[in-house]
Structure formats: C-alpha cells, structure tokens
N, C-alpha and C. Protein backbone atom coordinates (compact mmCIF):
# COMPACT_ATOMS: atom_id res chain seq x y z
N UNK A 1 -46.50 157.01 91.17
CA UNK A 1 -46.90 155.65 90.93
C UNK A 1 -48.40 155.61 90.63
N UNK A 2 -49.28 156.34 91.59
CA UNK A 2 -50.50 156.52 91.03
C UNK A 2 -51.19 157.56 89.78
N UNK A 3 -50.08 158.02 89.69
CA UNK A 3 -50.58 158.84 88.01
C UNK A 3 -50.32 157.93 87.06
N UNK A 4 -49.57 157.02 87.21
CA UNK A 4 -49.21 156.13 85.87
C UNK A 4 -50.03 155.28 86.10
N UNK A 5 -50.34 154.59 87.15
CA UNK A 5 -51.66 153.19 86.97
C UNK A 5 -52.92 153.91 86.60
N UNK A 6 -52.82 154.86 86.80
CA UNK A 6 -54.31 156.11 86.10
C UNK A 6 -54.29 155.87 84.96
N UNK A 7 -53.45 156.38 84.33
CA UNK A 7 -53.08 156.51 82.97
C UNK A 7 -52.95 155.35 82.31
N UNK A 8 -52.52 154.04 83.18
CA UNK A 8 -52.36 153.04 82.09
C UNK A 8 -53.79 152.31 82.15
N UNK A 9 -54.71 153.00 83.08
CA UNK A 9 -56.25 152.46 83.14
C UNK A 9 -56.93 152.96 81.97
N UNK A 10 -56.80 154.05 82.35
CA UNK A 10 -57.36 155.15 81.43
C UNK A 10 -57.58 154.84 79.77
N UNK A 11 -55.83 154.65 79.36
CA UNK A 11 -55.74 154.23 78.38
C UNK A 11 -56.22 153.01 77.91
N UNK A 12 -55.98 151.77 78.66
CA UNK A 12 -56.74 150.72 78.40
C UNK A 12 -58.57 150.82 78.30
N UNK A 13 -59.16 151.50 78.91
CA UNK A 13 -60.53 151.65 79.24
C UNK A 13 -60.53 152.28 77.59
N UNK A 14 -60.02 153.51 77.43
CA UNK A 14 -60.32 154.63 75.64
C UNK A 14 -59.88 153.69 74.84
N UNK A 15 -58.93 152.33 74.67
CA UNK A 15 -58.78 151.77 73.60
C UNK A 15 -59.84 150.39 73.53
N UNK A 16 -60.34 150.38 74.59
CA UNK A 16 -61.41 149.05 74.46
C UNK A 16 -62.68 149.87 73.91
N UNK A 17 -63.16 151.19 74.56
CA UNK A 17 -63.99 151.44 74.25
C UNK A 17 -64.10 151.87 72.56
N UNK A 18 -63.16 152.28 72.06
CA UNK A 18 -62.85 152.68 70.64
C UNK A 18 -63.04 151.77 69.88
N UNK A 19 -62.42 150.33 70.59
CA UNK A 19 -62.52 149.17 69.63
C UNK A 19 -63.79 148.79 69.28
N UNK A 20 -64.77 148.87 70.51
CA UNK A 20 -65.82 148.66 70.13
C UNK A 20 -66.64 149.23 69.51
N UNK A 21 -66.72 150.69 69.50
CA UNK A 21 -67.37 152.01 68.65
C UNK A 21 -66.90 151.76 67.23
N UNK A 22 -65.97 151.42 67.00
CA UNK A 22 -65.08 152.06 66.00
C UNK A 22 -65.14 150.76 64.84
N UNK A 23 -65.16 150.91 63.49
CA UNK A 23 -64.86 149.55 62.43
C UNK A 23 -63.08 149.90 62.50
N UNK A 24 -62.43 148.73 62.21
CA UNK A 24 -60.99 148.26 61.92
C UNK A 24 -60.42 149.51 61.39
N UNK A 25 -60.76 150.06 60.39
CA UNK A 25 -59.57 151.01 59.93
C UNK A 25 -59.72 152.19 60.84
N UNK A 26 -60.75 152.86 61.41
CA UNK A 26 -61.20 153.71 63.02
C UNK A 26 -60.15 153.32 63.82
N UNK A 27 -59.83 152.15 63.70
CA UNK A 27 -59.39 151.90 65.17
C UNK A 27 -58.07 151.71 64.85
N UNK A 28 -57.42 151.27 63.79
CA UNK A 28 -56.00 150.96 63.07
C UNK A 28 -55.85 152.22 63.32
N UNK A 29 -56.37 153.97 62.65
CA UNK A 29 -56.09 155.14 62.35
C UNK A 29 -55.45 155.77 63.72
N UNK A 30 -56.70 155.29 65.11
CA UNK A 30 -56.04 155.82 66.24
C UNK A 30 -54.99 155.34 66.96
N UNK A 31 -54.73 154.36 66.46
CA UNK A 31 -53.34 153.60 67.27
C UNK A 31 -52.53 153.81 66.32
N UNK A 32 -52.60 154.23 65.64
CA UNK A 32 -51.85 154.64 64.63
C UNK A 32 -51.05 156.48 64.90
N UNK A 33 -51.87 156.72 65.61
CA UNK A 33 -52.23 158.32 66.13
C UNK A 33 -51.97 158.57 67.08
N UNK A 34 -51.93 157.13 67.73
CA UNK A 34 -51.02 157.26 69.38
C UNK A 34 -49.95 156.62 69.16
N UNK A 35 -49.17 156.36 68.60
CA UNK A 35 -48.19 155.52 68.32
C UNK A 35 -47.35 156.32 69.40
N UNK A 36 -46.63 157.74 69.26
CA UNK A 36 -45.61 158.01 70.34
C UNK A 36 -46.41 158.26 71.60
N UNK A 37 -47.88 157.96 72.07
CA UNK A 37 -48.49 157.72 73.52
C UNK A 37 -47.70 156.52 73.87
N UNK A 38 -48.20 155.48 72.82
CA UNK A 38 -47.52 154.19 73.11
C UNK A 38 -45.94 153.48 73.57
N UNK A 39 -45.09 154.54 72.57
CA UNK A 39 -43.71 154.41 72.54
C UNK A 39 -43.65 155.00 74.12
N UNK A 40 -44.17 156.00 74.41
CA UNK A 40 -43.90 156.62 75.65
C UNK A 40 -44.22 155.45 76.61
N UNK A 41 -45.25 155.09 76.57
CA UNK A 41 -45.10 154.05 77.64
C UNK A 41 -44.57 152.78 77.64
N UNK A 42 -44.04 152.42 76.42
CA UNK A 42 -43.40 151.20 76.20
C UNK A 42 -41.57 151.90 76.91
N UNK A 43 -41.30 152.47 76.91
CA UNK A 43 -40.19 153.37 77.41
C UNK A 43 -40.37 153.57 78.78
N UNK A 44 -41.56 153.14 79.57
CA UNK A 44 -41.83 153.55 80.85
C UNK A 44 -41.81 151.89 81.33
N UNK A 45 -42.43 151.06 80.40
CA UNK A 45 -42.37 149.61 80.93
C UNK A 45 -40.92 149.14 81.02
N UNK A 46 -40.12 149.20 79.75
CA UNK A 46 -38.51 148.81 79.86
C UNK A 46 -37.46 149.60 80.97
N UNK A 47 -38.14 150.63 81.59
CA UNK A 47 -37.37 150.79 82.67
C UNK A 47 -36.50 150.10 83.70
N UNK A 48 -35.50 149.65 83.85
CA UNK A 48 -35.11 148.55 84.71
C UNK A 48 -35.13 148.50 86.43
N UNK A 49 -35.30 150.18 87.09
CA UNK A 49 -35.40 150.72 88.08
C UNK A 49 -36.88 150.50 88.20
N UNK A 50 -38.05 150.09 88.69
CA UNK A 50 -39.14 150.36 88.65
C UNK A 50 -39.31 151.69 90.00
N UNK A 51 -38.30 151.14 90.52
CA UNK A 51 -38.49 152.61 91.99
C UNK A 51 -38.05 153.82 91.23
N UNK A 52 -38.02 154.59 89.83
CA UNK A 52 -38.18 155.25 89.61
C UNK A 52 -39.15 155.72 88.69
N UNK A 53 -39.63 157.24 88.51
CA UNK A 53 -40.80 157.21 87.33
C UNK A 53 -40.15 157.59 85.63
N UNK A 54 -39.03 157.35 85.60
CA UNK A 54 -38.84 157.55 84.52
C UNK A 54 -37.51 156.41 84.01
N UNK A 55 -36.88 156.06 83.30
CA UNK A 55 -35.74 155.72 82.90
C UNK A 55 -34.42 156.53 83.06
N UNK A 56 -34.67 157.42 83.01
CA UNK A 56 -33.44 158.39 82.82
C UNK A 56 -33.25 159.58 84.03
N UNK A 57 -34.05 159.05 85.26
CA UNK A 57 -34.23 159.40 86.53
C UNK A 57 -33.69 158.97 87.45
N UNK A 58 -32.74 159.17 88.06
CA UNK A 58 -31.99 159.03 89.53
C UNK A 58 -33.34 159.26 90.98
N UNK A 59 -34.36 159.91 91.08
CA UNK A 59 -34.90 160.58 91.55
C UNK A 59 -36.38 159.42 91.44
N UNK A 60 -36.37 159.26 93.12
CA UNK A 60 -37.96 158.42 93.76
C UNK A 60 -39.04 159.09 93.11
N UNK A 61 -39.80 158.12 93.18
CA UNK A 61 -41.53 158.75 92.85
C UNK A 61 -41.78 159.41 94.00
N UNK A 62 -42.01 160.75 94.06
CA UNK A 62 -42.79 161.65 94.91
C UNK A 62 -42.97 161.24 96.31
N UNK A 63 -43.98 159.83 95.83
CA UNK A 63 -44.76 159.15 96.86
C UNK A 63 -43.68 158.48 97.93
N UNK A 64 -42.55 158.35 97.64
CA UNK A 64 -41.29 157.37 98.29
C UNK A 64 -40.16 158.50 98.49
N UNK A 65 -40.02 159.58 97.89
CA UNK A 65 -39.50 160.29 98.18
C UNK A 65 -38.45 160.78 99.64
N UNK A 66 -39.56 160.82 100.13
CA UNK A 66 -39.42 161.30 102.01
C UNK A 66 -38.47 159.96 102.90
N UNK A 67 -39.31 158.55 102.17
CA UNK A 67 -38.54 157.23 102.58
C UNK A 67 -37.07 157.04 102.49
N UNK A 68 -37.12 157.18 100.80
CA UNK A 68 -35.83 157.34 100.19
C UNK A 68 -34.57 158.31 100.87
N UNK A 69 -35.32 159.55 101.20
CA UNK A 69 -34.54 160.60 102.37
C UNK A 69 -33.79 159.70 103.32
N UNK A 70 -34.78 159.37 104.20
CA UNK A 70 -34.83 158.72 105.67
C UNK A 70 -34.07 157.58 105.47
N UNK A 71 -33.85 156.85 103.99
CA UNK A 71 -32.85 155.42 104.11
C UNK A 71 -31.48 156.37 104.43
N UNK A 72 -31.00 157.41 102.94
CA UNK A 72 -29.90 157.57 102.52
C UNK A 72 -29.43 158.34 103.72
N UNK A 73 -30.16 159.22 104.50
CA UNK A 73 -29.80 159.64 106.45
C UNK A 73 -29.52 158.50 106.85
N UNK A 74 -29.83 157.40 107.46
CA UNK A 74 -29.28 156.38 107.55
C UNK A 74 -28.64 155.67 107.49
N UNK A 75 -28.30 155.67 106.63
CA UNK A 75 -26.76 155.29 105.80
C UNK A 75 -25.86 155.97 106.14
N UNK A 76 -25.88 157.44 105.92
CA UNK A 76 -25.00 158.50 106.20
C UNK A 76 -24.40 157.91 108.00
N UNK A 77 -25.85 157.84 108.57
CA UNK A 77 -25.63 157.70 110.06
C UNK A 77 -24.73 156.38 110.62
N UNK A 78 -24.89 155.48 109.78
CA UNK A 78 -24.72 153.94 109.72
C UNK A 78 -23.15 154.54 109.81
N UNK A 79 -22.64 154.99 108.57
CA UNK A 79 -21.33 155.38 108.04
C UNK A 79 -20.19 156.09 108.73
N UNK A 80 -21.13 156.92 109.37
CA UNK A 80 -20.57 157.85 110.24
C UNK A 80 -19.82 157.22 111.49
N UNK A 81 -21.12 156.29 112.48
CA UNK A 81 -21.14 155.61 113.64
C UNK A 81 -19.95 154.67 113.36
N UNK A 82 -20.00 153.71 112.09
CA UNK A 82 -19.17 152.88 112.09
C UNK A 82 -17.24 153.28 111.91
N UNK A 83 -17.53 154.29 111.46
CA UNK A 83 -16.54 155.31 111.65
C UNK A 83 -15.89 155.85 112.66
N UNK A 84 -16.64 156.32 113.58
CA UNK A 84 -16.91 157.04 114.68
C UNK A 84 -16.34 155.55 115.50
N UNK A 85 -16.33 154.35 115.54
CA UNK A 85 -16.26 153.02 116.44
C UNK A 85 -14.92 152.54 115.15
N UNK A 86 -14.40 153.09 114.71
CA UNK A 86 -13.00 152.51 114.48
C UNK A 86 -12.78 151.89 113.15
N UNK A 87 -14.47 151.94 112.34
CA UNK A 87 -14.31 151.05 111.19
C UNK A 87 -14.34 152.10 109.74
N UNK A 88 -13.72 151.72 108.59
CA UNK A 88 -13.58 152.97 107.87
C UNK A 88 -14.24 152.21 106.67
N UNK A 89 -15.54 153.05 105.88
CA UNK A 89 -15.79 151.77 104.65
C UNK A 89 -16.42 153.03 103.59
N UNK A 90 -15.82 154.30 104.20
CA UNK A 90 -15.90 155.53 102.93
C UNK A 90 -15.82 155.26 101.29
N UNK A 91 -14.96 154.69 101.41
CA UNK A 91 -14.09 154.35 100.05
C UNK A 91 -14.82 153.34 99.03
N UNK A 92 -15.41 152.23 99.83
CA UNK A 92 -16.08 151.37 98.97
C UNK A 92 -17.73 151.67 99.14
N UNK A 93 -18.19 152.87 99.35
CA UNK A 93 -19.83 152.64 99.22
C UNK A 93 -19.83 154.16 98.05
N UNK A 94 -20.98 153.70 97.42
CA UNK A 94 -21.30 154.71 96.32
C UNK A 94 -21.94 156.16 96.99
N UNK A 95 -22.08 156.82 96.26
CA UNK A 95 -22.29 158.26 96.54
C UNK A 95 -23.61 158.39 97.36
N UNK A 96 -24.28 158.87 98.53
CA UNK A 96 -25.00 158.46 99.49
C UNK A 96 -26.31 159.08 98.66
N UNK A 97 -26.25 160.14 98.17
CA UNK A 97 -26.86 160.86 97.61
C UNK A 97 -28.19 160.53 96.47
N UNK A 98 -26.87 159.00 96.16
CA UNK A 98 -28.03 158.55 94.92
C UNK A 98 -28.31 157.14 95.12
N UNK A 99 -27.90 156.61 96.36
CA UNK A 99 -27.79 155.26 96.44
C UNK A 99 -29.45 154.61 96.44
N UNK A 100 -29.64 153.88 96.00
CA UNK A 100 -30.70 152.82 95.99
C UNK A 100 -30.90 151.77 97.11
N UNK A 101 -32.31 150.88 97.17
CA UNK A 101 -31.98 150.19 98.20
C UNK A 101 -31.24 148.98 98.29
N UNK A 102 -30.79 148.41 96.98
CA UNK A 102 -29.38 147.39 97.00
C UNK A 102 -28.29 147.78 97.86
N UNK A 103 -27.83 149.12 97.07
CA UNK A 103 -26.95 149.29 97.58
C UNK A 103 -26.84 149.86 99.39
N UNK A 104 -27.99 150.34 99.56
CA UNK A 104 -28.21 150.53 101.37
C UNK A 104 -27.89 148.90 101.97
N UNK A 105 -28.76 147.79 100.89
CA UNK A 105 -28.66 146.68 102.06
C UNK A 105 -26.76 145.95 101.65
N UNK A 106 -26.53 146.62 100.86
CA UNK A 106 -25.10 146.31 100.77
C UNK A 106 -23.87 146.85 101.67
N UNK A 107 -24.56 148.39 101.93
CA UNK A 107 -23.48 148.97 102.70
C UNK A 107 -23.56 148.50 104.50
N UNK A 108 -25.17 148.11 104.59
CA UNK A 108 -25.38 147.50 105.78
C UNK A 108 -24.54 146.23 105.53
N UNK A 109 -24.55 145.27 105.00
CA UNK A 109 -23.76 144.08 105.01
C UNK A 109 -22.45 144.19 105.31
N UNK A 110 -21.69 145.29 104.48
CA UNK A 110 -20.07 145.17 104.30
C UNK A 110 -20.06 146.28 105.91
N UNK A 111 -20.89 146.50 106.74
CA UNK A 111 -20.42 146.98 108.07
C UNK A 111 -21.00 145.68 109.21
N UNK A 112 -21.55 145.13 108.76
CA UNK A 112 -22.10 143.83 109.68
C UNK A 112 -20.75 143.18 109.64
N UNK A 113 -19.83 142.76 108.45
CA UNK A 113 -18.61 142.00 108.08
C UNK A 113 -17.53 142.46 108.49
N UNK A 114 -17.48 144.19 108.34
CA UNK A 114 -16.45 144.91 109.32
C UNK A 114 -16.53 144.68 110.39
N UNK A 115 -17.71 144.91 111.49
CA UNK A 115 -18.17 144.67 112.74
C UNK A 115 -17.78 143.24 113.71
N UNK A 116 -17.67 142.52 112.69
CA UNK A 116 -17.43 140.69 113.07
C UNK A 116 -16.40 140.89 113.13
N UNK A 117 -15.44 141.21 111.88
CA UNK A 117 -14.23 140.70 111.92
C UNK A 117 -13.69 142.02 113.14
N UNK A 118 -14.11 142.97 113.69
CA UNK A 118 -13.23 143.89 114.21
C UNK A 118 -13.78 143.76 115.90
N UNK A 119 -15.18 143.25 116.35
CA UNK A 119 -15.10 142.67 117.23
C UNK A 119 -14.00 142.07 117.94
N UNK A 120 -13.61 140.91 117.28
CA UNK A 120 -12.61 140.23 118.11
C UNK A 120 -11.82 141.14 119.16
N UNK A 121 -11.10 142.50 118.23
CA UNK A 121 -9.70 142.97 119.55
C UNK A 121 -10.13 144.52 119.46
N UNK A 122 -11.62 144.58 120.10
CA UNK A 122 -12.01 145.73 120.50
C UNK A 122 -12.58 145.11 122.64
N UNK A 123 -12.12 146.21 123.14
CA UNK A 123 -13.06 146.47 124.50
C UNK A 123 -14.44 146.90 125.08
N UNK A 124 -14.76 146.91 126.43
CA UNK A 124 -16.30 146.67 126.53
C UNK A 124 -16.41 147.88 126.14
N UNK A 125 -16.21 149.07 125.81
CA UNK A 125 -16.30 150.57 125.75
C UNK A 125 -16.47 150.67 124.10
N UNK A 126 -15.52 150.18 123.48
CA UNK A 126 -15.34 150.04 121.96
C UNK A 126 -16.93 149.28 121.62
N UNK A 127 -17.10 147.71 122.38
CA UNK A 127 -18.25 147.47 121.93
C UNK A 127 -19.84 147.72 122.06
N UNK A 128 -19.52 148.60 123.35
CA UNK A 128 -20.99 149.43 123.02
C UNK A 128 -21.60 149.83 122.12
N UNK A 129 -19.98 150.57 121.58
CA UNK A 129 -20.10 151.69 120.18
C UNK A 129 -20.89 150.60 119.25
N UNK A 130 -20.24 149.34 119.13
CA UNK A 130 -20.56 148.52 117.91
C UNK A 130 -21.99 148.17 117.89
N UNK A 131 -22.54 148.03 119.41
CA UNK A 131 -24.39 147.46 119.50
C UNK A 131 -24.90 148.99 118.78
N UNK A 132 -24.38 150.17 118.94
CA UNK A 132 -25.25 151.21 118.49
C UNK A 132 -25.09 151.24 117.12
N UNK A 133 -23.45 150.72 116.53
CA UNK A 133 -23.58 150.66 114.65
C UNK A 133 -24.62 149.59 114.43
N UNK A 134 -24.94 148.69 115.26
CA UNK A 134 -25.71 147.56 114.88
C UNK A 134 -27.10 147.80 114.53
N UNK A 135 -27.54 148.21 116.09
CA UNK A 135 -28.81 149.05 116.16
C UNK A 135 -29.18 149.93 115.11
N UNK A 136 -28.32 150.80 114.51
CA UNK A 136 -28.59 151.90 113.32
C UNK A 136 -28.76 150.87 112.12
N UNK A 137 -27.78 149.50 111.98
CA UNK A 137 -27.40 148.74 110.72
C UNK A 137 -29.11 148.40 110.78
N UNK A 138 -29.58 148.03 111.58
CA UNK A 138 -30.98 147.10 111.59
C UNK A 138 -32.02 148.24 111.12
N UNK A 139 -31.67 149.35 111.31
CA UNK A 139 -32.90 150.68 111.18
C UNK A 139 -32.90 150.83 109.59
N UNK A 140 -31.58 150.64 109.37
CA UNK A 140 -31.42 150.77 107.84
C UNK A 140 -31.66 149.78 106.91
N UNK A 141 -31.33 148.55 107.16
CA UNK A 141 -31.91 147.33 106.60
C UNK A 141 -33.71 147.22 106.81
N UNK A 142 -34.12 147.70 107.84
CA UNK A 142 -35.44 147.67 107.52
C UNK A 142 -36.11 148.72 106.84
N UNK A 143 -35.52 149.98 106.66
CA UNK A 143 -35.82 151.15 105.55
C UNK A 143 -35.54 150.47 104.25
N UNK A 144 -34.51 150.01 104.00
CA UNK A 144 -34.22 149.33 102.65
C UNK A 144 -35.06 148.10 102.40
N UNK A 145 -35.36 147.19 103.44
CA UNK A 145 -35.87 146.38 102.95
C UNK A 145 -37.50 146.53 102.43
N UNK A 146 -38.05 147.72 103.23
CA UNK A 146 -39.43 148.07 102.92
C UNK A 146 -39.26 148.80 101.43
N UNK A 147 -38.53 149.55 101.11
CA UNK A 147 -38.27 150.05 99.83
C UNK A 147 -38.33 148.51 98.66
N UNK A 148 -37.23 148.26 99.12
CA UNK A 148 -36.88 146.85 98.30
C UNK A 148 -38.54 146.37 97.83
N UNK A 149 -39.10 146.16 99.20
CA UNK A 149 -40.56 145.14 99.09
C UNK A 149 -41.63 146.41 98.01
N UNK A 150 -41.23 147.70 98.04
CA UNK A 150 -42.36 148.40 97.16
C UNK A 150 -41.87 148.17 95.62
N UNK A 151 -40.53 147.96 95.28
CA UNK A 151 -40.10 147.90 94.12
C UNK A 151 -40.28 147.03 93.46
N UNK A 152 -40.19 145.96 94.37
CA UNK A 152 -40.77 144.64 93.80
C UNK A 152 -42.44 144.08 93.81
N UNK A 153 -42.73 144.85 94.09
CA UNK A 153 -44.15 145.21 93.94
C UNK A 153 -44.47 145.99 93.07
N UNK A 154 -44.31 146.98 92.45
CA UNK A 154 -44.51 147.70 91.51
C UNK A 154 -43.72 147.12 90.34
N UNK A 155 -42.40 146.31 90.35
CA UNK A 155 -42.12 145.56 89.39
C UNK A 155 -43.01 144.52 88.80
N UNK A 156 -43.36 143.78 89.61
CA UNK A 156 -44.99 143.04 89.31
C UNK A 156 -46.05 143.25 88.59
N UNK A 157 -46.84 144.17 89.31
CA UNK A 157 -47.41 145.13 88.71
C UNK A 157 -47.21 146.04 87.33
N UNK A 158 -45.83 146.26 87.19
CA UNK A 158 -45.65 146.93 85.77
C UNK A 158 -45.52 145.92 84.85
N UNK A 159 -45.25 144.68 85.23
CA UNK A 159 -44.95 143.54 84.16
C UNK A 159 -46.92 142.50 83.68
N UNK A 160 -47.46 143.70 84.31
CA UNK A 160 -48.63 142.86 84.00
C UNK A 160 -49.09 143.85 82.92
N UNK A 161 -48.76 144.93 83.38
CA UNK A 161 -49.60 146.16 81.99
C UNK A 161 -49.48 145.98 80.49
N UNK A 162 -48.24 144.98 80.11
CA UNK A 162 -48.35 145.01 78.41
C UNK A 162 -49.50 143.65 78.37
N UNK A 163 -49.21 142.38 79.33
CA UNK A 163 -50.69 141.38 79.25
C UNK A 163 -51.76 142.16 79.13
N UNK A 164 -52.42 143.19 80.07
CA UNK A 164 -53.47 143.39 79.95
C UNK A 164 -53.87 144.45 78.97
N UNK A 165 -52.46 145.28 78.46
CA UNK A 165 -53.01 146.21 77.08
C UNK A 165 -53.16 145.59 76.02
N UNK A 166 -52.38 144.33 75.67
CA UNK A 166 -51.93 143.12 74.63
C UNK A 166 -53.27 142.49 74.65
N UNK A 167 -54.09 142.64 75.53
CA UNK A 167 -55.41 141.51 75.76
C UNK A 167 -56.58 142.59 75.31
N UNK A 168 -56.14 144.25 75.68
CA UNK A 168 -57.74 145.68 75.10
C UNK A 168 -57.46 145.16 74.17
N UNK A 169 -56.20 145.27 73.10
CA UNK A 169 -55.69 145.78 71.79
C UNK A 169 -55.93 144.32 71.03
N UNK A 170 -56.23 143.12 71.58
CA UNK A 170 -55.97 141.96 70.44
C UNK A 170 -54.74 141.67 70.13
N UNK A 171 -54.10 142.05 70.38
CA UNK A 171 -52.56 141.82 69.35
C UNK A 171 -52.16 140.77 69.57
C-alpha cells in the first residue's frame, strides 16, 4: 500500500514538475511516453478489491498479510467450534483459504443464525459450547471488521488519485 502512494506521489510531483520545465509538445511527447506507466495505473485504480495490490490477485498487500492469516484461522476456528457444538455450515461458506472480509463477516452471521435457531433444544453443557462459538464469532467479526475499515479506507483514498493526477495533468 505504501509503494503505490509513493509512486502515485512520485509520479504526480515528475509530471507537475515537467509541466512546468517543459513547452506543450515536451510535455504532450512524455505522456505520450508514459502512456503504458499510465495504463498501468489506471488498471490499478479500476481494481474493485482495493484490499488487494493488483486486480488479478487473490493475495493481501504484504502489509495485511499476517491479519488476513489471523481472520481466515479464525474462521477455520469459528467453523470448527460451531461444528464441534452440533452446528454444520461446511457446505455453504467459500474456500477459507481465499475468503475476504465480507465473506468472514458473513460466515460469522450465518453461525450467529445457526446458534439462535439451535439454542432453543440444546442443554446447559451444549450451551457453554455455544458462548465459546460466540466468543470466537466476536474475535472474528472484529478481525474482519478492522480489515473491512482498512479497505474502505484505502478505497477512499484510491478514488482521490485520478482528482488529484486529473488536477498535475490539466485534463
């Protein structure tokens, strides 16, 4: 995440400064010359994942990496426990491996909904089990939700970079 706000500084800083050094066809020639710099990052803005660094990446930024670990353990654990206490929801959650944080705060939901409805005709022994799926559900909703809050933060943030290259460049 911080090599690309480098880079999209960077670049903004070499095309203001050019503009100003440079007469019109100078400066037409080099944007002209970066054209696939540009495409590259216009390909980095249309990304629809911003929690990843590329488009065509399954795989966290570096920096989120370790987080991303620690949700999809969680999940696993969530999955397991709720399992382990009588509830089975294998079948409807996506592959743990690549899941995102939608889908973490989704798989937490559809075991909060198992949990309610299976409460009713479980015992005090059975519902222990359920405060500890709960306890794990809450560990995981707050891993996901802190993810969630960086994505949408960096979604922000990436939606400001064509304003402020659109504003070096004149266009």
């Amino acid at each position: 995440m911080a090599a690309f706000q480098v880079a999209c500084m960077v670049l903004a800083s070499w095309f203001r400064e050019l503009k100003k050094s440079a007469n019109d066809a100078e400066f037409a020639q080099a944007v002209g010359n970066a054209k696939s710099l540009l495409m590259g990052l216009v390909k980095l803005l249309s990304c629809n994942d911003p929690s990843t660094p590329n488009p065509d990446s399954h795989l966290p930024y570096s920096e989120l990496a370790r987080t991303y670990s620690k949700m999809r353990s969680e999940a696993a654990s969530v999955l397991k426990q709720a399992e382990s206490a009588g509830i089975c929801l294998k079948g409807s959650c996506p592959p743990l491996d690549t899941i995102n944080a939608e889908n973490a705060i989704d798989i937490a939901m559809k075991v909060a909904a198992e949990c309610t409805s299976f409460l009713a005709s479980v015992d005090d022994k059975q519902s222990s089990g359920l405060d500890f799926v709960e306890s794990m559900r809450q560990r995981l909703l707050a891993t996901a939700g802190y993810l969630k809050l960086l994505q949408v933060r960096t979604d922000l943030w990436i939606h400001t970079i064509p304003y402020v290259v659109s504003v070096v460049l004149k266009i």
